[in-house]
C-alpha atoms as a PDB file:
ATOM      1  CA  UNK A   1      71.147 120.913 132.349  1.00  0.00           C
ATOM      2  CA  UNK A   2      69.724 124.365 133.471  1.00  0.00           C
ATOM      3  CA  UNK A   3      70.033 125.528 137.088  1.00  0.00           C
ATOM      4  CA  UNK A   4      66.116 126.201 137.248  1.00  0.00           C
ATOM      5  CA  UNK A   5      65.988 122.702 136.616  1.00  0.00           C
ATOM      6  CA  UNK A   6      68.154 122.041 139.534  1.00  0.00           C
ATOM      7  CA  UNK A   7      65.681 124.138 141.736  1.00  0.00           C
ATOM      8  CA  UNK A   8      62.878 122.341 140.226  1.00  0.00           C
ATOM      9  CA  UNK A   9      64.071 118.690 141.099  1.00  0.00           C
ATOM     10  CA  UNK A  10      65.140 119.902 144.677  1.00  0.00           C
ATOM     11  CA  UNK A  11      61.655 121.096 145.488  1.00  0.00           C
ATOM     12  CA  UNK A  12      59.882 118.576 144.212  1.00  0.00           C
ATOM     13  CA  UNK A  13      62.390 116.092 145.857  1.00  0.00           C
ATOM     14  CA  UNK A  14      62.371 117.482 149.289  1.00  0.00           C
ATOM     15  CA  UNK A  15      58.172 117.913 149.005  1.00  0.00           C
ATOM     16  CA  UNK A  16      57.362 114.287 146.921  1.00  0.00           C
ATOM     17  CA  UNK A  17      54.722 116.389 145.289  1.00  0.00           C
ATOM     18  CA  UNK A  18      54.607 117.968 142.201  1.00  0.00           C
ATOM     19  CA  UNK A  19      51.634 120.504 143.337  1.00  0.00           C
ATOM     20  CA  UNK A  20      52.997 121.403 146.028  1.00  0.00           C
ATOM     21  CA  UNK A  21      56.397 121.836 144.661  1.00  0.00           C
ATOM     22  CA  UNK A  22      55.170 124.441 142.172  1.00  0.00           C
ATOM     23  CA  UNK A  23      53.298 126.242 144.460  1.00  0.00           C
ATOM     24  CA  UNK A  24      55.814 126.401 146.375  1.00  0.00           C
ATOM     25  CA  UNK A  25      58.237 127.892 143.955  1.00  0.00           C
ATOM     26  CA  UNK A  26      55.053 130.108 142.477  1.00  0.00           C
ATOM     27  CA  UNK A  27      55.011 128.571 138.937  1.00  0.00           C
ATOM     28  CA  UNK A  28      52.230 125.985 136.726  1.00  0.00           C
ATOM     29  CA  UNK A  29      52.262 122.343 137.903  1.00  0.00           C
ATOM     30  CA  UNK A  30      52.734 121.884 134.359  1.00  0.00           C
ATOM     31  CA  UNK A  31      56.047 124.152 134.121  1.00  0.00           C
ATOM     32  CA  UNK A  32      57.460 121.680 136.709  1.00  0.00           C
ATOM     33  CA  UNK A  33      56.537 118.639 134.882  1.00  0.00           C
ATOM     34  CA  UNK A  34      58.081 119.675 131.766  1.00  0.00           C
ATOM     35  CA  UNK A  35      61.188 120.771 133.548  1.00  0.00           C
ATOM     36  CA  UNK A  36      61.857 117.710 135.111  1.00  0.00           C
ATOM     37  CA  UNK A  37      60.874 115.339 132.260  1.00  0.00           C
ATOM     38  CA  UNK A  38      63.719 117.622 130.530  1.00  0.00           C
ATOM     39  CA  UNK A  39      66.099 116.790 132.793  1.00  0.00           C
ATOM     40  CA  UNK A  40      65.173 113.285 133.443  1.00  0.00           C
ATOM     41  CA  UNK A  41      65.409 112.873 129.118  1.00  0.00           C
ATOM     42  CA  UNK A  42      68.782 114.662 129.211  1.00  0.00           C
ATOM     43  CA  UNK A  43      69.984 112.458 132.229  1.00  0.00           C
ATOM     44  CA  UNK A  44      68.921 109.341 130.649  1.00  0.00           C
ATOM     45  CA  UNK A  45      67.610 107.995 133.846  1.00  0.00           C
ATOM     46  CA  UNK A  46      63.855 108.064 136.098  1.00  0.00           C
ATOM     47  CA  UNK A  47      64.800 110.512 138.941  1.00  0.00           C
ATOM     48  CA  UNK A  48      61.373 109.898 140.394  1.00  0.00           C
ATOM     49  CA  UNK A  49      58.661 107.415 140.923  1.00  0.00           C
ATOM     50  CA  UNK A  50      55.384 108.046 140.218  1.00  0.00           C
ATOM     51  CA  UNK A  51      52.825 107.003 142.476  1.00  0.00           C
ATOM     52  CA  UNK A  52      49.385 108.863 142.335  1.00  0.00           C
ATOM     53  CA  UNK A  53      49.624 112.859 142.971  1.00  0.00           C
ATOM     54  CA  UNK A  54      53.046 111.888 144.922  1.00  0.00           C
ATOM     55  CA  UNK A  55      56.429 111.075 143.440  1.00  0.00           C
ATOM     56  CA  UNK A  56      59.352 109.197 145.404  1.00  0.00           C
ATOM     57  CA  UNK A  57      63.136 109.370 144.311  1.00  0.00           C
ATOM     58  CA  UNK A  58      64.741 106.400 142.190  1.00  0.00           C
ATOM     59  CA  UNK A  59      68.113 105.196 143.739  1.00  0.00           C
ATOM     60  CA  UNK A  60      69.843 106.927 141.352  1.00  0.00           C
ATOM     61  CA  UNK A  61      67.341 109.965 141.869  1.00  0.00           C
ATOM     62  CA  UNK A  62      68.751 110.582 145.745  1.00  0.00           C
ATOM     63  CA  UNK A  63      72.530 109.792 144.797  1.00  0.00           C
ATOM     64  CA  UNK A  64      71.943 112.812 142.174  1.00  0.00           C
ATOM     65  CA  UNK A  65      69.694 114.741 144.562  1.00  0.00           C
ATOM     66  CA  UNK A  66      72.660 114.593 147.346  1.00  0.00           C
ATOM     67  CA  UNK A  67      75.556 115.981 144.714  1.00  0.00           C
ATOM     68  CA  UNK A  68      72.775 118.745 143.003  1.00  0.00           C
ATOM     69  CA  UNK A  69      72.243 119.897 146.751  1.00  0.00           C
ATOM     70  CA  UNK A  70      75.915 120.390 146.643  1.00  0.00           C
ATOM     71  CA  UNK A  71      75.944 122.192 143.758  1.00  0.00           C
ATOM     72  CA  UNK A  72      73.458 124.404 144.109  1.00  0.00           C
ATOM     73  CA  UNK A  73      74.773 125.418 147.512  1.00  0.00           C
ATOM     74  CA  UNK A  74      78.679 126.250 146.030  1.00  0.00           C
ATOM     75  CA  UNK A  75      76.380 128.353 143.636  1.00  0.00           C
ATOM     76  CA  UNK A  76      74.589 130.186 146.246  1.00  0.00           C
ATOM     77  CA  UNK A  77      78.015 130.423 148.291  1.00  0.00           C
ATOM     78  CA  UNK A  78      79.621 132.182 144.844  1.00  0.00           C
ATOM     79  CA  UNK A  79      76.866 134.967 144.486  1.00  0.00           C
ATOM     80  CA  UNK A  80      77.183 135.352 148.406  1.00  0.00           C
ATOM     81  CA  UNK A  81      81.190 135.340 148.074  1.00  0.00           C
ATOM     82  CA  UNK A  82      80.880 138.428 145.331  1.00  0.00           C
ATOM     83  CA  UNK A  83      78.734 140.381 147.433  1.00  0.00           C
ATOM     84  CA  UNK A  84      80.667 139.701 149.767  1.00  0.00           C
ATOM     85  CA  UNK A  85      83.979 140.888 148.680  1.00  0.00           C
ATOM     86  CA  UNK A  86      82.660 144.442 148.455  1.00  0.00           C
ATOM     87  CA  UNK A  87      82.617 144.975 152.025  1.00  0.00           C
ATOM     88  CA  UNK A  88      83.092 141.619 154.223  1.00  0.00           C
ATOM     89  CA  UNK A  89      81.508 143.743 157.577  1.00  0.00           C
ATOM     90  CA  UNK A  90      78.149 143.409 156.669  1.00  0.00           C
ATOM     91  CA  UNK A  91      77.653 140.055 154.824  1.00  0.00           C
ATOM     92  CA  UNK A  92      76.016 136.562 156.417  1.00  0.00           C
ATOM     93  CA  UNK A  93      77.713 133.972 159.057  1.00  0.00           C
ATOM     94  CA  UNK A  94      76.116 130.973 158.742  1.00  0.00           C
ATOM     95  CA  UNK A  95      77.200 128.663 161.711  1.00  0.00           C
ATOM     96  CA  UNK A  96      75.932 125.503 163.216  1.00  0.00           C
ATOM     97  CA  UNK A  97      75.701 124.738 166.808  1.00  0.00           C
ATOM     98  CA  UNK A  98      74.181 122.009 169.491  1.00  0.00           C
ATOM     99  CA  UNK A  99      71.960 122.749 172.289  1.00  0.00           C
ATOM    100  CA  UNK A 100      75.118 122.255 174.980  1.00  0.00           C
ATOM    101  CA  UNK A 101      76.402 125.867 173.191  1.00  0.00           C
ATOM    102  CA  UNK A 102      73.295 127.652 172.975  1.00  0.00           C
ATOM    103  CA  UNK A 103      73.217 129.239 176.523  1.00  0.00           C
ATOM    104  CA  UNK A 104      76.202 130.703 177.201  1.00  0.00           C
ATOM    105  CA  UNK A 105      79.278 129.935 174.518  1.00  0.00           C
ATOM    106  CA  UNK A 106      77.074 131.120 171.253  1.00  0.00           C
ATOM    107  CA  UNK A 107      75.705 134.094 172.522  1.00  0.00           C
ATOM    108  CA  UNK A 108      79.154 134.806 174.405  1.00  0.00           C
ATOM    109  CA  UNK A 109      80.592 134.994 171.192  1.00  0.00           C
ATOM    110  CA  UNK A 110      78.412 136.451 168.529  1.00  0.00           C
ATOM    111  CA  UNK A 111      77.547 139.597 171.243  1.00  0.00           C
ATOM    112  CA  UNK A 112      81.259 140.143 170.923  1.00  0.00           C
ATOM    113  CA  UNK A 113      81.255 139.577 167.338  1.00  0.00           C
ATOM    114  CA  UNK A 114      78.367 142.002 166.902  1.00  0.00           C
ATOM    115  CA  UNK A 115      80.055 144.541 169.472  1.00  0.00           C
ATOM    116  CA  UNK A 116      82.619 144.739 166.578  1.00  0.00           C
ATOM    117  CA  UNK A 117      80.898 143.945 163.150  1.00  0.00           C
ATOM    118  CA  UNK A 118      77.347 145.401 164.214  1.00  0.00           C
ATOM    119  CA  UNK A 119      76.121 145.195 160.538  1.00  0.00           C
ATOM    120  CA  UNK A 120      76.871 140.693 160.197  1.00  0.00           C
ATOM    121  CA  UNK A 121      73.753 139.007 159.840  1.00  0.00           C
ATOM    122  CA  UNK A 122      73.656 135.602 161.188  1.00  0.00           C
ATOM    123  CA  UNK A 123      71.817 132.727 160.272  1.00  0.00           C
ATOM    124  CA  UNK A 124      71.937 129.753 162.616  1.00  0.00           C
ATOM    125  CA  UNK A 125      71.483 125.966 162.620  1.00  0.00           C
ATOM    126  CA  UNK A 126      70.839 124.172 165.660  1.00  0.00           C
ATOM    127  CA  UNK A 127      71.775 120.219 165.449  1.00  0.00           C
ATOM    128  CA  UNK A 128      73.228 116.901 167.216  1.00  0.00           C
ATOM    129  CA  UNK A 129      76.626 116.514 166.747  1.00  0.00           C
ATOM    130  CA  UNK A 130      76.511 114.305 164.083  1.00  0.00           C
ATOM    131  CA  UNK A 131      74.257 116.279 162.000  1.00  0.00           C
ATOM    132  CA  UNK A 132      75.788 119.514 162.352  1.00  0.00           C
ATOM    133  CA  UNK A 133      79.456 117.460 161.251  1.00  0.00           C
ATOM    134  CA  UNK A 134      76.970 116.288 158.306  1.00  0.00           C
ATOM    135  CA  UNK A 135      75.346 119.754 157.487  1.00  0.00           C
ATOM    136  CA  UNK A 136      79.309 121.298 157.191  1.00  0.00           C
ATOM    137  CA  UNK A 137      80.389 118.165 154.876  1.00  0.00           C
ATOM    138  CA  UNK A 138      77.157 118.295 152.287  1.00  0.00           C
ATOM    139  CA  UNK A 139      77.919 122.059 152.064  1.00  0.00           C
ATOM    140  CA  UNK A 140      74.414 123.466 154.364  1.00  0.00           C
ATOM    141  CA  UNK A 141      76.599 125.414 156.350  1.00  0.00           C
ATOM    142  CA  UNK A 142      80.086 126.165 156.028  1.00  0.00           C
ATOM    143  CA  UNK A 143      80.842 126.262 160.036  1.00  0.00           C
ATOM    144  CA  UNK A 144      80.164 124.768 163.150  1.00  0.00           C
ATOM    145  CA  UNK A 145      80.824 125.494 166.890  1.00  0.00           C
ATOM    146  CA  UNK A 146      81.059 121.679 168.275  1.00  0.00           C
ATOM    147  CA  UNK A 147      81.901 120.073 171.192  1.00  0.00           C
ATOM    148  CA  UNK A 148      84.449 117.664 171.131  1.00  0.00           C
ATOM    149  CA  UNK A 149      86.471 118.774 168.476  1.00  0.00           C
ATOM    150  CA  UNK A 150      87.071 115.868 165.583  1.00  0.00           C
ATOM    151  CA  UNK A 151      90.516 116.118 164.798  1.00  0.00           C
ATOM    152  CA  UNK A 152      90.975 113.471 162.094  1.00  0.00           C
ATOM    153  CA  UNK A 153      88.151 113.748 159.981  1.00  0.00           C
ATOM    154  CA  UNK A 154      89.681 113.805 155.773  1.00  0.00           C
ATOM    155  CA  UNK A 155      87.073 116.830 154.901  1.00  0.00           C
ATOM    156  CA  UNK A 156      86.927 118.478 158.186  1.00  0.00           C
ATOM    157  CA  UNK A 157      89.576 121.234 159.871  1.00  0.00           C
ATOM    158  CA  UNK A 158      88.903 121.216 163.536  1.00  0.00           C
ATOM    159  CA  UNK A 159      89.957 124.374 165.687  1.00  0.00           C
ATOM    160  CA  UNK A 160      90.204 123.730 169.368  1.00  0.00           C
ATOM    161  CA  UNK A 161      88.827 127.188 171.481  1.00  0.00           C
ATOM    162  CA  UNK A 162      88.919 126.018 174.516  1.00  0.00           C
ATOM    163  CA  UNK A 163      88.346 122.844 176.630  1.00  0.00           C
ATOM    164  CA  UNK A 164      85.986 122.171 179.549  1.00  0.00           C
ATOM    165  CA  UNK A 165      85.318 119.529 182.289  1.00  0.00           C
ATOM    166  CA  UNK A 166      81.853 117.689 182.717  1.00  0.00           C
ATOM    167  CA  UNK A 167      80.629 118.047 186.194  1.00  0.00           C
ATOM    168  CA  UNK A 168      77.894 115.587 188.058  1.00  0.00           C
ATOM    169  CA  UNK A 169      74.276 117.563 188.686  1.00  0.00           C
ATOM    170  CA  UNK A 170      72.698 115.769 191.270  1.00  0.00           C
ATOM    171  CA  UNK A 171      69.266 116.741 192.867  1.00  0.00           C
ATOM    172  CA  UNK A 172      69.742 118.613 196.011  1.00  0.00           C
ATOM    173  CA  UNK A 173      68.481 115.446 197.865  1.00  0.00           C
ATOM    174  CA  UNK A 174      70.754 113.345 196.800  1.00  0.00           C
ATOM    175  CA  UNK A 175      73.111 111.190 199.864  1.00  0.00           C
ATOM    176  CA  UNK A 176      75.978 112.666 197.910  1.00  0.00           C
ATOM    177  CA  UNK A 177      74.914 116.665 197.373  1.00  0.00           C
ATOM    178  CA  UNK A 178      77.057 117.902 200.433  1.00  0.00           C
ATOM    179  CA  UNK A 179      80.274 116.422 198.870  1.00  0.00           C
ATOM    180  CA  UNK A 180      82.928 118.947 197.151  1.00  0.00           C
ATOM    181  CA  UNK A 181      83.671 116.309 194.809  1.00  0.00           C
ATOM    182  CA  UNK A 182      83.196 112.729 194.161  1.00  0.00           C
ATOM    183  CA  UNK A 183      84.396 109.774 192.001  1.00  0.00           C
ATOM    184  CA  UNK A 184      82.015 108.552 189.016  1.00  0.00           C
ATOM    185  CA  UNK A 185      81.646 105.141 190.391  1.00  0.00           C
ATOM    186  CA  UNK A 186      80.301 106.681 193.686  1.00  0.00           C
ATOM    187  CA  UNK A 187      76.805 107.368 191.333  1.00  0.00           C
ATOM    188  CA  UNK A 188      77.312 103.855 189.918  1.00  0.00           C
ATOM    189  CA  UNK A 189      74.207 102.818 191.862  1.00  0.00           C
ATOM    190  CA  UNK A 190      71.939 105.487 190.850  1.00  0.00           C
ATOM    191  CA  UNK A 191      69.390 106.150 187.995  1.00  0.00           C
ATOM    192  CA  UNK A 192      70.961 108.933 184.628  1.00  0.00           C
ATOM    193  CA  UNK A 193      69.506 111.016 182.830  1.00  0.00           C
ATOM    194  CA  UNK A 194      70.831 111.289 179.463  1.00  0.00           C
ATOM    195  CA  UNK A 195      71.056 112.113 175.702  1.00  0.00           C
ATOM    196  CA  UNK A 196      69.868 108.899 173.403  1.00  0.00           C
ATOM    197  CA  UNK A 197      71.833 106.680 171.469  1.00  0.00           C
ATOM    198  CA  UNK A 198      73.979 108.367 169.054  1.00  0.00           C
ATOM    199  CA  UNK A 199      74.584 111.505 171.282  1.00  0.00           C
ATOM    200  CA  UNK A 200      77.974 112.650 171.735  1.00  0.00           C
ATOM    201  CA  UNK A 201      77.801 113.774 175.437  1.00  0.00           C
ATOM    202  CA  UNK A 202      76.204 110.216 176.130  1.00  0.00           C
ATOM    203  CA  UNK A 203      79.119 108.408 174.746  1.00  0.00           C
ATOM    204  CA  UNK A 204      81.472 110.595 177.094  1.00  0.00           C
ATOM    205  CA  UNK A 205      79.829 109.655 179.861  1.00  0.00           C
ATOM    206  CA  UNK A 206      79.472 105.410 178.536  1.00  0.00           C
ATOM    207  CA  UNK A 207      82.770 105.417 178.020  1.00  0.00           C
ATOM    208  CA  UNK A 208      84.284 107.057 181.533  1.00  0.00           C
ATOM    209  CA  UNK A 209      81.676 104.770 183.410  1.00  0.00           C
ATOM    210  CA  UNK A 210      83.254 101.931 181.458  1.00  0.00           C
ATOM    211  CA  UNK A 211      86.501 102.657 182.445  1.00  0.00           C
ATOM    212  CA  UNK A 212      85.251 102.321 186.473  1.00  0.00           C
ATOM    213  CA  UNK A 213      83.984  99.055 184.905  1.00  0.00           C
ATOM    214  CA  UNK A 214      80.418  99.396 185.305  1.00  0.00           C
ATOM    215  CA  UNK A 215      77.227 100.456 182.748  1.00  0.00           C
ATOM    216  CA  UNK A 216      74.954 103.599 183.943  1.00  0.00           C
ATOM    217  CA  UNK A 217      71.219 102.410 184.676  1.00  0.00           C
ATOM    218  CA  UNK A 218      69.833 105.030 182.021  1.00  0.00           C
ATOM    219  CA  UNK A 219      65.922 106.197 183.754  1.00  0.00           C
ATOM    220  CA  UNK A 220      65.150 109.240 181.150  1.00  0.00           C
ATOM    221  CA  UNK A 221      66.452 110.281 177.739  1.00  0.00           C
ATOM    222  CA  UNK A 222      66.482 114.011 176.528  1.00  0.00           C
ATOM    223  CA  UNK A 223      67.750 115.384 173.146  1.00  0.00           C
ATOM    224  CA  UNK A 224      67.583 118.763 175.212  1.00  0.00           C
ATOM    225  CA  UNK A 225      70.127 120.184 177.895  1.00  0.00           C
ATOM    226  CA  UNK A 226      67.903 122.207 179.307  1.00  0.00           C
ATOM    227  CA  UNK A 227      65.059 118.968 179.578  1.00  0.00           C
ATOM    228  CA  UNK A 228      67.371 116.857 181.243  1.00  0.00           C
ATOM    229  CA  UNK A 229      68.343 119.412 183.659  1.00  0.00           C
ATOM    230  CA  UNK A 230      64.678 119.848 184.872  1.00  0.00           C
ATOM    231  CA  UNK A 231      64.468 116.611 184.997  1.00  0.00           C
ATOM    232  CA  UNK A 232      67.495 116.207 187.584  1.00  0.00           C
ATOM    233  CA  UNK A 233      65.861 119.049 189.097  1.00  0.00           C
ATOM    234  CA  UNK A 234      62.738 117.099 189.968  1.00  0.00           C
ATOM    235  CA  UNK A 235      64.786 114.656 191.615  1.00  0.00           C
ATOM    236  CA  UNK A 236      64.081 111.864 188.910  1.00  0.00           C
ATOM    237  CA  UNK A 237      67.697 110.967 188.150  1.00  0.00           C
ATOM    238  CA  UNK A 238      71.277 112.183 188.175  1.00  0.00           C
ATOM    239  CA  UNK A 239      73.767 113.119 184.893  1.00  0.00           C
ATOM    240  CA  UNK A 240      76.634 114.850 184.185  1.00  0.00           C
ATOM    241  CA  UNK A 241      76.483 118.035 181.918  1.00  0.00           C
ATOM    242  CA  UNK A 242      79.296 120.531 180.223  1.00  0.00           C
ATOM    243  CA  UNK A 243      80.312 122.664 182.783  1.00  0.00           C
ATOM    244  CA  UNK A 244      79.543 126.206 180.551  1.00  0.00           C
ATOM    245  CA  UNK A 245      76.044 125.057 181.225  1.00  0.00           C
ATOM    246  CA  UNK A 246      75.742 126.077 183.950  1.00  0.00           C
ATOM    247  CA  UNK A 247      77.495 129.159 184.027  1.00  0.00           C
ATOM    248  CA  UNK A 248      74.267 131.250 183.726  1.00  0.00           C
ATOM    249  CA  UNK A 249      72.983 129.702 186.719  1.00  0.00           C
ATOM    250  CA  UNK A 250      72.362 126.088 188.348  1.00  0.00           C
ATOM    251  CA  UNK A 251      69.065 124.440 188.185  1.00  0.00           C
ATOM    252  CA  UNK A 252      66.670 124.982 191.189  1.00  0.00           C
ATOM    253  CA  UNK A 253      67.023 122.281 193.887  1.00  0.00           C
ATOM    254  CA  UNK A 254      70.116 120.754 192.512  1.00  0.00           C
ATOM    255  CA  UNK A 255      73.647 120.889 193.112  1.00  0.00           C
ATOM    256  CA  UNK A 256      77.196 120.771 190.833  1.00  0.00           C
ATOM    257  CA  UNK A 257      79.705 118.669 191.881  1.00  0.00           C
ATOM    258  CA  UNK A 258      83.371 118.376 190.145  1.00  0.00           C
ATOM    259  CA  UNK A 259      84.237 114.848 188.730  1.00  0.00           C
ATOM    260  CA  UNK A 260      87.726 113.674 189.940  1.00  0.00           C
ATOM    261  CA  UNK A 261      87.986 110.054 188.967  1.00  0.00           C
ATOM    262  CA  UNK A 262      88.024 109.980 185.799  1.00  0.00           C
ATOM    263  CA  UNK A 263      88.375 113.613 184.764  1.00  0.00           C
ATOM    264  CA  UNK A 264      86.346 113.285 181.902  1.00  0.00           C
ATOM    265  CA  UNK A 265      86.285 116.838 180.181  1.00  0.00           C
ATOM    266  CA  UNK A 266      86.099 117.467 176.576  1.00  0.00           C
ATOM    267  CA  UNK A 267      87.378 120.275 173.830  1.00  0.00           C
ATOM    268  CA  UNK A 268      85.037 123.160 172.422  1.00  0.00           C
ATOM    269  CA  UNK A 269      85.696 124.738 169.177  1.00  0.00           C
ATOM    270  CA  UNK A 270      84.934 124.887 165.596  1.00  0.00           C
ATOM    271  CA  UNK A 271      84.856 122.605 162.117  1.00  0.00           C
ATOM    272  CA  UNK A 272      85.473 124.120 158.547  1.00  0.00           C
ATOM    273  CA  UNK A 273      85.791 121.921 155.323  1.00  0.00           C
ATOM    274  CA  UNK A 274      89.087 121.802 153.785  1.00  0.00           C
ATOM    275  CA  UNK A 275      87.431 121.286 150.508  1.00  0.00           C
ATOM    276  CA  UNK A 276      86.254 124.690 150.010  1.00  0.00           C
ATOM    277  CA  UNK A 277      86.720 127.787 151.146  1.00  0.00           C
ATOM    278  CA  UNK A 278      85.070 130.344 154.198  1.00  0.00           C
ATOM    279  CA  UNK A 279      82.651 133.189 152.611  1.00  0.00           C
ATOM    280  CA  UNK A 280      84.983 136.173 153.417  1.00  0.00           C
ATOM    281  CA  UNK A 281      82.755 137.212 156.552  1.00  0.00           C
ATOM    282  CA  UNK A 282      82.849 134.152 157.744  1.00  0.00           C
ATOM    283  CA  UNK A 283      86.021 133.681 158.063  1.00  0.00           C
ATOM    284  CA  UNK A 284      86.130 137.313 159.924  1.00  0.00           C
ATOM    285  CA  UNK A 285      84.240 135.244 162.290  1.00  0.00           C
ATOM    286  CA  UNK A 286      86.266 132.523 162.176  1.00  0.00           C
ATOM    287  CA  UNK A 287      89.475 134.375 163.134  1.00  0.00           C
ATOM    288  CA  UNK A 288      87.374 136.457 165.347  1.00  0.00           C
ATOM    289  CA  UNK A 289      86.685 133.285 167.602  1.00  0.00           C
ATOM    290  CA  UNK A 290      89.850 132.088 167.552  1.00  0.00           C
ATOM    291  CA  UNK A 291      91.145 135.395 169.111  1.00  0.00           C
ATOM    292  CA  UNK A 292      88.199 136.200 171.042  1.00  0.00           C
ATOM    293  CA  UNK A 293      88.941 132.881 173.334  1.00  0.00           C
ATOM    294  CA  UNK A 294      92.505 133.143 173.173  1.00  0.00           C
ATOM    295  CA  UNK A 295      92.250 136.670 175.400  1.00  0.00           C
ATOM    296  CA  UNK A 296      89.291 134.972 177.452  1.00  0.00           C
ATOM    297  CA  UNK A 297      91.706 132.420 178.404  1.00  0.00           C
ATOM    298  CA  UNK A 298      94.652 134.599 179.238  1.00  0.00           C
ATOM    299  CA  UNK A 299      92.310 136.941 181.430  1.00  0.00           C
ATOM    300  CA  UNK A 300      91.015 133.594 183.192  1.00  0.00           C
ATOM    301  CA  UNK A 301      94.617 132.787 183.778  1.00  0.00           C
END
């Protein structure tokens, strides 16, 4: 088995075309071909399904697609690692994050980063919760700032930076806007805007209402922060968002309100695999972070 027989299957995996695989990767159709009937010979096994100009993977074609992926990524990581290791300041971070992060806590943190390590490159990811948990685990990315924090996952080491309370954002017509605070059941009557199924933020929120015994009337779904925000902010529902979302600045014509019963809140920090190790620049930025909101905190305090 040959790694550009690795990168062959991968392309033409990802694609389901042969043409398009190879001109992708800038070699003959018929280069490709060969290369994978090599493979698939060696192997033993049909990777792929032929079907007209297309191809679709076997079942045993995506379990070996999933651990090549894998693969090919530790290899990438080990040329990146030696380059690395000549001078850690200027390699790549690769880091994941979701869209609750991407105003304020990312950029926060990789300014200070940069005000420090101005020659780091970064490449980032932007993803649910569950995908970016997924990305780290199958070896895309090797970090990723999340929000909670899973503590008890076997392949995951979770670093808690910080942790934050969810506030209500009501539109600024609401009965309730003029209150300094309010209880969650007090909004148990009214129409919320939130993430779909599957979202972490919306299971925060499902399971505080459920402690009040009662389940939200959901009006709008968003896979954005910033869309449900506008949304509140044309009076069409009410939700409750990360606080560090709106530290920036609070969406026109609505207000904030603290939530004091129940104080749901939750942590902010980072995942790493324990099966393999940082790329040494990353974990500059990894102990970076952890420092970084360490002081933040003691200032605050």
């Amino acid at each position: 088995m040959e790694l550009k027989q690795i990168k062959y299957f991968i392309e033409v995996a990802k694609r389901e075309h042969v043409t398009e695989a190879a001109n992708a990767l800038h070699i003959a159709q018929s280069a490709v071909s060969r290369q994978i009937f090599n493979l698939e010979a060696e192997l033993g096994v049909s990777l792929f399904i032929r079907e007209g100009r297309t191809v679709k993977l076997t079942p045993i074609g995506r379990v070996f697609k999933d651990h090549m992926e894998q693969a090919l990524h530790t290899i990438e990581d080990a040329a990146q690692v030696i380059e690395e290791y000549t001078d850690p300041e200027r390699g790549t971070v690769h880091v994941g994050f979701p869209s609750s992060l991407s105003a304020y806590m990312l950029p926060t943190a990789v300014s200070g980063f940069r005000n420090q390590y101005p020659d780091v490159k970064f490449q980032l990811k932007q993803g649910s919760y569950h995908e970016l948990k997924k990305a780290v685990l199958n070896g895309e990315i090797n970090m990723a700032l999340l929000g909670p924090v899973p503590m008890n996952e076997k392949r995951l080491k979770g670093a808690i930076l910080f942790t934050e309370n969810m506030v209500a954002l009501l539109p600024s017509s609401h009965p309730l806007a003029g209150e300094k605070s309010l209880k969650l059941s007090d909004l148990r009557n009214d129409q919320f805007i939130l993430f779909p199924d599957g979202y972490i933020l919306r299971t925060l929120l499902l399971n505080a209402c459920k402690q009040l015994g009662f389940d939200p009337e959901v009006s709008f779904e968003g896979e954005d922060i910033d869309a449900i925000k506008g949304l509140v902010s044309a009076g069409l529902g009410v939700t409750l968002v990360p606080e560090i979302t709106l530290v920036d600045s609070i969406p026109r014509a609505t207000v904030k309100i603290p939530v004091t019963e129940p104080n749901v809140a939750r942590t902010v920090g980072m995942i790493v695999p324990t099966d393999r190790h940082l790329l040494p620049t990353e974990q500059v930025f990894y102990d970076f972070l952890k420092d970084f909101f360490t002081r933040l905190e003691r200032f605050q305090n």
